[in-house]
C-alpha atoms as a PDB file:
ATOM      1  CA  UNK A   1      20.555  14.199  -6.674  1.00  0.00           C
ATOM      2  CA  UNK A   2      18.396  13.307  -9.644  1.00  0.00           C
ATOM      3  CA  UNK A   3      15.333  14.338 -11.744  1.00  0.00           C
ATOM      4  CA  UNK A   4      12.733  11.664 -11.568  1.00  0.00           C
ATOM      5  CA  UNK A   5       9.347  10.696 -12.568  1.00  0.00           C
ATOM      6  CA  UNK A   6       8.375   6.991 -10.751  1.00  0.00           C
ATOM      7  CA  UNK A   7       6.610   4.305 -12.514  1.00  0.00           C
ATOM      8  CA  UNK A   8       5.022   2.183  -9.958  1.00  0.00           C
ATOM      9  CA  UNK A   9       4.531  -1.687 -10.116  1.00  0.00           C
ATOM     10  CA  UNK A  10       2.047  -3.204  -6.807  1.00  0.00           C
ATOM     11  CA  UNK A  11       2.512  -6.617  -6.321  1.00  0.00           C
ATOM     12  CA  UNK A  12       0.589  -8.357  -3.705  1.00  0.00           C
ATOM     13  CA  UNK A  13       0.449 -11.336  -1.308  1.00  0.00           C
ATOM     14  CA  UNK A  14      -2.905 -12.793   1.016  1.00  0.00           C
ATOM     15  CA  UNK A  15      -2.904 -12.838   4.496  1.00  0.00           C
ATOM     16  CA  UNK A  16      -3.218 -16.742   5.223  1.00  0.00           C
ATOM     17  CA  UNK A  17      -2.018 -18.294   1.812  1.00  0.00           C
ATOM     18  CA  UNK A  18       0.722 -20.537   2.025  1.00  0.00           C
ATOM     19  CA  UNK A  19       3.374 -19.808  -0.514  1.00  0.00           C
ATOM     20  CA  UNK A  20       6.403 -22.548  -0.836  1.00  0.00           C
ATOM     21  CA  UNK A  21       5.524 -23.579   2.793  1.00  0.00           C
ATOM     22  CA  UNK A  22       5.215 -20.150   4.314  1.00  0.00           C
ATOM     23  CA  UNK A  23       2.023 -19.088   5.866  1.00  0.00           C
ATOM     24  CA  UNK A  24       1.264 -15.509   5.156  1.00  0.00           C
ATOM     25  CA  UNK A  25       1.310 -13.417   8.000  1.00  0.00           C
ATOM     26  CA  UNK A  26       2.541 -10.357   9.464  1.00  0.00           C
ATOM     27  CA  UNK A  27       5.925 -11.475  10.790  1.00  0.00           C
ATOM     28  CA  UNK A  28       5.955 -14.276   7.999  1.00  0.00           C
ATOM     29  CA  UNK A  29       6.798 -13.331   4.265  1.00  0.00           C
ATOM     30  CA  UNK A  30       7.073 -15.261   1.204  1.00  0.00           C
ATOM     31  CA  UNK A  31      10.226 -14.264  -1.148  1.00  0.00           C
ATOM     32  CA  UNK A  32      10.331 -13.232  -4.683  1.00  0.00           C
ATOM     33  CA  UNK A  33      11.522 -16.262  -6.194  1.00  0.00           C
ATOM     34  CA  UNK A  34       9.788 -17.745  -8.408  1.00  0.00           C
ATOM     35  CA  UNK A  35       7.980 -14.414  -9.210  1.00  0.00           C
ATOM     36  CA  UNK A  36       4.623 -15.920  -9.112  1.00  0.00           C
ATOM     37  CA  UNK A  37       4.472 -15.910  -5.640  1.00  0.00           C
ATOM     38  CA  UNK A  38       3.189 -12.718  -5.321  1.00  0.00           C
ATOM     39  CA  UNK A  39      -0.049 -11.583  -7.752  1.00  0.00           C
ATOM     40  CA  UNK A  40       1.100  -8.452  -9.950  1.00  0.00           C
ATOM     41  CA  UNK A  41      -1.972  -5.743  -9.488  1.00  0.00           C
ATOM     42  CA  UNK A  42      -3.241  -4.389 -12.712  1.00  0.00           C
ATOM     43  CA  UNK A  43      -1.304  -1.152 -14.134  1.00  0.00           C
ATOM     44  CA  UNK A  44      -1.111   1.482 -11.982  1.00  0.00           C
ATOM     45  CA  UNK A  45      -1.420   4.779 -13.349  1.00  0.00           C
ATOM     46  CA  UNK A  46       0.129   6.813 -10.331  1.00  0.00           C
ATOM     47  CA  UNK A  47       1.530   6.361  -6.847  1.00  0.00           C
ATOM     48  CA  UNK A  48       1.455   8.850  -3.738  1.00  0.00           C
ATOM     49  CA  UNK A  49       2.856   7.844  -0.529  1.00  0.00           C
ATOM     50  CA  UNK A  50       0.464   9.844   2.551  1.00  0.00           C
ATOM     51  CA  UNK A  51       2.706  10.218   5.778  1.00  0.00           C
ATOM     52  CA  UNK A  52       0.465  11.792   8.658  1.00  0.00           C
ATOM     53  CA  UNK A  53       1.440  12.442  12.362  1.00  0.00           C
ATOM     54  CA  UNK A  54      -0.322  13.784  15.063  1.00  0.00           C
ATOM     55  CA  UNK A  55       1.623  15.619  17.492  1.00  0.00           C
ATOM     56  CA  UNK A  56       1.526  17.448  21.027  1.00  0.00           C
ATOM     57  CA  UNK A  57       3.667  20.032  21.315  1.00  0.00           C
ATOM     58  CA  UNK A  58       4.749  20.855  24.928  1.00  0.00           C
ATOM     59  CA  UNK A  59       5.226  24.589  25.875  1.00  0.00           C
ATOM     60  CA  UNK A  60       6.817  26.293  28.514  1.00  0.00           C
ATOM     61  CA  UNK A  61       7.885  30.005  28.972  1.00  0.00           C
ATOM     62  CA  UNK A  62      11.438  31.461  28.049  1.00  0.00           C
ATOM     63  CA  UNK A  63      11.647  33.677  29.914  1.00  0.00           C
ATOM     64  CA  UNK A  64       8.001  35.195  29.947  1.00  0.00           C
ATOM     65  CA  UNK A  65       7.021  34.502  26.574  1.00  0.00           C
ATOM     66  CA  UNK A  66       5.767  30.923  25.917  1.00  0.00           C
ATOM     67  CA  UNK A  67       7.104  28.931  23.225  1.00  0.00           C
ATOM     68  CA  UNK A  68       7.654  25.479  21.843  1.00  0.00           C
ATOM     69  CA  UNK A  69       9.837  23.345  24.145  1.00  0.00           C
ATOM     70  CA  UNK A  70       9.242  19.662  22.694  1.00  0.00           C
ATOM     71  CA  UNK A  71       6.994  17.813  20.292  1.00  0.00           C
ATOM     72  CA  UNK A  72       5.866  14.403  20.771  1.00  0.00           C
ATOM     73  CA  UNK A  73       4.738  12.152  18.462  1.00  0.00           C
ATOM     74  CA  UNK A  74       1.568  10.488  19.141  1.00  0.00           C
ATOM     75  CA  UNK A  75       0.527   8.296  16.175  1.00  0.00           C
ATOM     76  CA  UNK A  76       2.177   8.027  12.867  1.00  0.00           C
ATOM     77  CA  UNK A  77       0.501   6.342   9.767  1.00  0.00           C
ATOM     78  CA  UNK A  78       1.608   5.670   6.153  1.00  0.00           C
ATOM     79  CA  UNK A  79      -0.965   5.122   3.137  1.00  0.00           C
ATOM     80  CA  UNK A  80       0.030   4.506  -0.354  1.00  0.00           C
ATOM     81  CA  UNK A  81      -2.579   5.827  -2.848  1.00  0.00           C
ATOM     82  CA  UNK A  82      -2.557   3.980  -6.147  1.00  0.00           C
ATOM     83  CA  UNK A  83      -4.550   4.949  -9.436  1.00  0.00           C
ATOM     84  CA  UNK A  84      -5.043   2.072 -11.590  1.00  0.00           C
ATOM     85  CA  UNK A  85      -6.143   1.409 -14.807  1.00  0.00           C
ATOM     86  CA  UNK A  86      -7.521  -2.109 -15.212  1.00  0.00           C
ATOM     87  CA  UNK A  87     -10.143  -4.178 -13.052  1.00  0.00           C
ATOM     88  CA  UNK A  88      -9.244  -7.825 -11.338  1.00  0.00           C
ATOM     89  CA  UNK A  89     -11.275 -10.275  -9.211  1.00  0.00           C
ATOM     90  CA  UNK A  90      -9.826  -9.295  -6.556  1.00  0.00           C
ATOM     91  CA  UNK A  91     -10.287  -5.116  -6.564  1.00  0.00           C
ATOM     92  CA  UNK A  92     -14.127  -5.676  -7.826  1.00  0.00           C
ATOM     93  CA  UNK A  93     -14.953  -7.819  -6.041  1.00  0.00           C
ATOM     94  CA  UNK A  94     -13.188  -7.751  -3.209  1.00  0.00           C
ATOM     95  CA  UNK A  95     -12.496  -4.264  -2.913  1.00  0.00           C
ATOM     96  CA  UNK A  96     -14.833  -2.499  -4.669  1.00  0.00           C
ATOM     97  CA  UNK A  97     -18.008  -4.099  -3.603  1.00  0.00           C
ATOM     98  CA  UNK A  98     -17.192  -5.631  -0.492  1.00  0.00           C
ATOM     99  CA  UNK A  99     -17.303  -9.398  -0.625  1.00  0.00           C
ATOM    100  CA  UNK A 100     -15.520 -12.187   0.152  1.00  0.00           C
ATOM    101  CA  UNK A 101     -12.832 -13.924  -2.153  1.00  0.00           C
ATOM    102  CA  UNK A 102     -14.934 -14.955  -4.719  1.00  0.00           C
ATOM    103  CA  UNK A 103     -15.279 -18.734  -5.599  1.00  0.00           C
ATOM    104  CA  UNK A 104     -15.047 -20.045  -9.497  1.00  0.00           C
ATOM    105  CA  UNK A 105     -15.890 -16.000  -9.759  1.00  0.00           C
ATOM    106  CA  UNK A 106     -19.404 -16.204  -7.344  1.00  0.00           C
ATOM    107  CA  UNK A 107     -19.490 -13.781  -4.505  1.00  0.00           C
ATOM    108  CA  UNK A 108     -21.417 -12.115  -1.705  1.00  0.00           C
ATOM    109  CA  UNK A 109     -21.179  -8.006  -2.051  1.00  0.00           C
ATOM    110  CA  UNK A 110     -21.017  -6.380   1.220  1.00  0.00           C
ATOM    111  CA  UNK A 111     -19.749  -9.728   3.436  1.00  0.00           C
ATOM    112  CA  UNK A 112     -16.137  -8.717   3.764  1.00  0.00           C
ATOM    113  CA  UNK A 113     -15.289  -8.098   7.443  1.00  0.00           C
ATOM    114  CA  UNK A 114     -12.471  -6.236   7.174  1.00  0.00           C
ATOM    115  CA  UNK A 115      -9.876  -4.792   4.344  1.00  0.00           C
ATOM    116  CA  UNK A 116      -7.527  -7.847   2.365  1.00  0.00           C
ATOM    117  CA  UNK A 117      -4.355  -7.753   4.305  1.00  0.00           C
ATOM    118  CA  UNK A 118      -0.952  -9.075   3.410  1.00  0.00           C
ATOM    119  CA  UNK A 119       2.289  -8.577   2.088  1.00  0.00           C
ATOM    120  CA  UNK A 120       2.584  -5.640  -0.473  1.00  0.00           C
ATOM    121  CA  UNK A 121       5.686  -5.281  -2.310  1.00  0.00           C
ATOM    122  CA  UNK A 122       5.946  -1.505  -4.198  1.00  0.00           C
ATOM    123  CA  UNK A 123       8.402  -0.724  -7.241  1.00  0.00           C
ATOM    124  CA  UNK A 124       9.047   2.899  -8.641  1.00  0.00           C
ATOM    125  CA  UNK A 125      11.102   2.603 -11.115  1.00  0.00           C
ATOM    126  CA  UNK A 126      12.384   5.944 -12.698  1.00  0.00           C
ATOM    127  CA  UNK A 127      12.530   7.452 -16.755  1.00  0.00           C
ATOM    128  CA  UNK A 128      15.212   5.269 -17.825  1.00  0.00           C
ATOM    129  CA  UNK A 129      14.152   2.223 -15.784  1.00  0.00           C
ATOM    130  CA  UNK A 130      15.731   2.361 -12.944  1.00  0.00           C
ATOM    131  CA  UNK A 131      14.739   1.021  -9.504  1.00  0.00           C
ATOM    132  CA  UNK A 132      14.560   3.869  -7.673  1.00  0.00           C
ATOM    133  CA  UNK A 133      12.782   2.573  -4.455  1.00  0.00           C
ATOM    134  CA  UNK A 134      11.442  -0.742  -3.539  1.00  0.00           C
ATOM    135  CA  UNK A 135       8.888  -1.423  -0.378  1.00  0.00           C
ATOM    136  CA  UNK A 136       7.862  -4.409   0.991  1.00  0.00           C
ATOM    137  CA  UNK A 137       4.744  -3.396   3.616  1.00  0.00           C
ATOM    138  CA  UNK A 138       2.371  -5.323   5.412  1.00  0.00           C
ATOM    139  CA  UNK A 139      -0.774  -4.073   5.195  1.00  0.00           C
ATOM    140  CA  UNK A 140      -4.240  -3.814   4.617  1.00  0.00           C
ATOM    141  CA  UNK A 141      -6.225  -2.643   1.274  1.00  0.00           C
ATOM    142  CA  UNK A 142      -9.151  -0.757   0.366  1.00  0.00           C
ATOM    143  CA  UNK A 143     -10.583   1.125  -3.190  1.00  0.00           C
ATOM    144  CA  UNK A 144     -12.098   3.772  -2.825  1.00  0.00           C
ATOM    145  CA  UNK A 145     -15.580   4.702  -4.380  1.00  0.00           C
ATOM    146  CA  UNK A 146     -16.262   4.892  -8.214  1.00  0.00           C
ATOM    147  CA  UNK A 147     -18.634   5.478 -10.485  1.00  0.00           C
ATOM    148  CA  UNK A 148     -18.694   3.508 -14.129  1.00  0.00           C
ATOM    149  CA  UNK A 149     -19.417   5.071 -17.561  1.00  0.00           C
ATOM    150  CA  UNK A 150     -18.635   6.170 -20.434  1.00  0.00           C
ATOM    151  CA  UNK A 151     -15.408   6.669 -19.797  1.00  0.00           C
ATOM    152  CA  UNK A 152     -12.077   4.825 -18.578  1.00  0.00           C
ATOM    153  CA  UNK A 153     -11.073   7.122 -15.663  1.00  0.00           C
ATOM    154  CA  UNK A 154      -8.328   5.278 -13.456  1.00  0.00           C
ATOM    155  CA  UNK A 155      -9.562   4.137  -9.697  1.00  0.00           C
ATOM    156  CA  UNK A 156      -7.983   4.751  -6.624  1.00  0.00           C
ATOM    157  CA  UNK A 157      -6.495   1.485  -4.555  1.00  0.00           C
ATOM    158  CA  UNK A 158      -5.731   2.496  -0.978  1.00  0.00           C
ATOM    159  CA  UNK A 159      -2.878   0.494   1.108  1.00  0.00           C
ATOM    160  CA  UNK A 160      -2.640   1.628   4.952  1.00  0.00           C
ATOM    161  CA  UNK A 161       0.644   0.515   6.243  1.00  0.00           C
ATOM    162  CA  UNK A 162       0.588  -1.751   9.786  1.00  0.00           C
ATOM    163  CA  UNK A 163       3.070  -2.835  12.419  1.00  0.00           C
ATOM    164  CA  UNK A 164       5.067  -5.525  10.951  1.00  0.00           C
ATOM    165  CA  UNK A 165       8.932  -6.026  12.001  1.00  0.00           C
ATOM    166  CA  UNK A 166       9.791  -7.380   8.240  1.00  0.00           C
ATOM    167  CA  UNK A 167       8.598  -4.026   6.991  1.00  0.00           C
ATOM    168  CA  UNK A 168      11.731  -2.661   4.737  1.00  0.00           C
ATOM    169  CA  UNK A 169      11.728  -0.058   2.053  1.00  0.00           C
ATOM    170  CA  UNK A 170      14.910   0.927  -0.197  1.00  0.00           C
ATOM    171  CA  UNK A 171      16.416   3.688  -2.362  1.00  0.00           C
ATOM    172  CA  UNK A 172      18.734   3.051  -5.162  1.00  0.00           C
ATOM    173  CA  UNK A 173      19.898   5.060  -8.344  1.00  0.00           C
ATOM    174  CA  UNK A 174      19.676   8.208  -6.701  1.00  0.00           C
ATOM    175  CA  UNK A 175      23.182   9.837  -8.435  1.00  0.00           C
END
């Protein structure tokens, strides 16, 4: 068992792009060689993985009393919260205000359809550098609101994990 404090790194892959002859997709994902085929997101600041299940819990009674006999899952869904620190094309304009993927920077706000989806690839690496866990999740992105100013406060980046049979995650370094 160890002490840790997780750096995260959020690297990031579109739905339809076709990276060294792979078509982006949920049951198709490009490697990590050469690095650039996946776009690093700007700094993140903080990470916090959101598990949430609804359940029904069936009861019965034992012998008179009722109590719990069995829970069911219904629905389970993982979220990965992300506070970064810098702006990009893609989380302004995209994200932020809604629009399509901008051309030579020119954009529509508000004609996105539906969240950017692809292949997210999540690094926490510990104190002393250490690759501590490592996700790759297919999914589909969101930021939430924010308001500009004075200041440099960090903005939230929201990825909801979907069904995808490549999903993986791994723990290393934990000793």
């Amino acid at each position: 068992m160890k002490d840790i404090i997780l750096g995260p790194h959020l690297l990031f892959a579109r739905d339809g792009d076709e990276i060294d002859g792979v078509t982006v997709s949920a049951e198709a994902k490009p490697d990590t060689t050469p690095s650039s085929n996946y776009t690093k997101v700007a700094s993140c600041e903080g990470w916090e993985p959101r598990r949430s299940v609804e359940r029904i819990t069936r009861r019965a009674p034992n012998p008179g009393r009722y109590g719990d006999r069995k829970t069911i899952l219904t629905n389970k869904q993982m979220e990965y919260a992300f506070d970064l620190q810098e702006w990009s094309e893609m989380t302004l304009a995209e994200l932020l205000l809604g629009g399509e993927k901008p051309v030579a920077g020119v954009f529509v706000p508000n004609a996105s359809e539906e969240d950017l989806r692809g292949w997210w690839i999540v690094q926490g690496y510990d104190q002393e550098d250490n690759l501590i866990v490592a996700l790759n999740v297919w999914g589909e992105a969101r930021v939430e609101q924010y308001k500009f100013g004075e200041t440099l406060n960090p903005y939230a980046l929201i990825v909801k994990q979907l069904n995808s049979t490549l999903n993986t995650g791994e723990v290393s370094n934990l000793s």
